[in-house]
Protein backbone atom coordinates (compact mmCIF):
# COMPACT_ATOMS: atom_id res chain seq x y z
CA UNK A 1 -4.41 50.69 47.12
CA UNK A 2 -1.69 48.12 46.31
CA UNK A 3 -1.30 49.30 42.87
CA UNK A 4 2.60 50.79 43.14
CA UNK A 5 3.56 47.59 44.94
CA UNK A 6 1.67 45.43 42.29
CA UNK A 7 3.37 47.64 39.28
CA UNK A 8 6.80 47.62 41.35
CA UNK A 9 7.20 43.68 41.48
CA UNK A 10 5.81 43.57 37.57
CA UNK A 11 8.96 45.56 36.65
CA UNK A 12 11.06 43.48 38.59
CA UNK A 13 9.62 40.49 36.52
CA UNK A 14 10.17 42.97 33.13
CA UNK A 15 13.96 41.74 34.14
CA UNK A 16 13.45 38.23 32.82
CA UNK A 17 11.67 39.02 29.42
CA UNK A 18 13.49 36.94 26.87
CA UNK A 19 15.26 37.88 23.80
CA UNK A 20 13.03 37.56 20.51
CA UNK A 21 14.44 37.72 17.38
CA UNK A 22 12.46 40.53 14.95
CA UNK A 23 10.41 38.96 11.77
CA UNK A 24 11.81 40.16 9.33
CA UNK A 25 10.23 43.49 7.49
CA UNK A 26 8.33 41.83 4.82
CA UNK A 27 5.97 40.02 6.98
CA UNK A 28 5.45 42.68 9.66
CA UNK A 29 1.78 44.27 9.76
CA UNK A 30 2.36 45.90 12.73
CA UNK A 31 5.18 47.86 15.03
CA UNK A 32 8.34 46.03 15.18
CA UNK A 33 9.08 44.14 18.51
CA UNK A 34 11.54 46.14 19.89
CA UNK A 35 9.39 49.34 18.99
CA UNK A 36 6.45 47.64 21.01
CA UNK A 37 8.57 46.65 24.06
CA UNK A 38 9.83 50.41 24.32
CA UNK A 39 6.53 51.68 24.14
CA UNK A 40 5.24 49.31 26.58
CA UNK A 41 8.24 50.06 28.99
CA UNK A 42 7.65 53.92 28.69
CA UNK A 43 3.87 54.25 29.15
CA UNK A 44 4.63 51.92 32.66
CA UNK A 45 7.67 53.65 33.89
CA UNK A 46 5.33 56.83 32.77
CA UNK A 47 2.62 55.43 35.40
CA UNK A 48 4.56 54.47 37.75
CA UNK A 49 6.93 57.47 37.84
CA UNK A 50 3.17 59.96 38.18
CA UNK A 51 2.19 57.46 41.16
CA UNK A 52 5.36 57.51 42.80
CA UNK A 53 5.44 61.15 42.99
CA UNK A 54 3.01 60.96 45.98
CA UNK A 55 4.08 60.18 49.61
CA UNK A 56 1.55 57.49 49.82
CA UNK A 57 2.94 55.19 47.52
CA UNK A 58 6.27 55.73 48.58
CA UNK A 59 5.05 54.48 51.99
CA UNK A 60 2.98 51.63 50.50
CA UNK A 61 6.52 50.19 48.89
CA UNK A 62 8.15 50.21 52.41
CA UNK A 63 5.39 48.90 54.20
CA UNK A 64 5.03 46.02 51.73
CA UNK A 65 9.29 45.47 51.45
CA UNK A 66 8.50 46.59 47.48
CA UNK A 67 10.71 49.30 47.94
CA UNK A 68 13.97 46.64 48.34
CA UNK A 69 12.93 45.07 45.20
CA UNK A 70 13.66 48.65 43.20
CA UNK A 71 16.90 48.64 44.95
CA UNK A 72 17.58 45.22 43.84
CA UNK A 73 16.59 46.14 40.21
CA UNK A 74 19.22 48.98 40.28
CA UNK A 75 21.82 46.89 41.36
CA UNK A 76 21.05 42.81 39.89
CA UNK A 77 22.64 41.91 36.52
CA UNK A 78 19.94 41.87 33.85
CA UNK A 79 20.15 40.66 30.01
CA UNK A 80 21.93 43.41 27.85
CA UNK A 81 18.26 43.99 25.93
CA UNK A 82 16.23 44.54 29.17
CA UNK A 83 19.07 47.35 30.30
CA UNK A 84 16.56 49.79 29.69
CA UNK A 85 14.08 47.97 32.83
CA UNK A 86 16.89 48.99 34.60
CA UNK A 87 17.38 52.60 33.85
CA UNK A 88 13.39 52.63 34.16
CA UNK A 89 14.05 51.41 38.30
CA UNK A 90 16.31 54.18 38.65
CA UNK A 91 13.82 56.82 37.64
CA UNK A 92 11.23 55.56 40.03
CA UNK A 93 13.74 55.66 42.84
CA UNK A 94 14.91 59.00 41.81
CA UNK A 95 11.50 60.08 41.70
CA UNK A 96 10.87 58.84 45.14
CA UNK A 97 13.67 60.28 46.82
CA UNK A 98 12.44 63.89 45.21
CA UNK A 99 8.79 63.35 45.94
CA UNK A 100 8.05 60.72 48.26
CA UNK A 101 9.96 60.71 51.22
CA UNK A 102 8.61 60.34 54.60
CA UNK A 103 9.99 59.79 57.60
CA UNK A 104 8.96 56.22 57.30
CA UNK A 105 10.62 56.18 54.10
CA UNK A 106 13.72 57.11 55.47
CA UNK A 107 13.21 54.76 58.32
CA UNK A 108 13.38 51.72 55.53
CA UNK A 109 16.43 53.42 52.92
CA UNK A 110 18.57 53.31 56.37
């Protein structure tokens, strides 16, 4: 199964993206950066949110100590522009705590 804990340590990663500067609008062909980064962080958090609303991944993340590492991602400074990587952590946990808790959940969270 692994594929919550594998997605749940790529958004921890997501913290360290670096700043790029845009090109400017004459040379563009395509979306602008920051247009494809939000799109790219909503379509994950999007997947991740839908397989997180199952017990079974829930209990995947505590089994594996992936679980800690959205509780780290809540609370570790991160670079103003990946703020939203952030907010993205919090909706996974928040979906968690509505969907996925077990007991063994609750074992790990305390």
């Amino acid at each position: 199964m692994s594929v919550p804990s594998t997605l749940v340590k790529c958004l921890y990663l997501f913290f360290d993206l670096p700043h790029m500067p845009e090109v400017p609008a004459a040379t563009q062909t395509e979306l602008p950066l920051a247009d494809r980064r939000a799109l790219l962080q909503k379509v994950f958090v999007q997947i991740l949110v839908k397989l997180c609303s199952f017990v079974s991944p829930a209990e995947e993340l505590a089994q594996k100590d992936d679980l800690q590492l959205l509780f780290s991602a809540i609370t570790s400074w991160c670079p103003p522009h990946n703020l939203p990587w952030r907010k993205s952590a919090g909706e996974v946990l928040t979906t968690i705590s509505r969907h996925g808790l077990s007991v063994n959940v609750v074992k790990y969270i305390h």
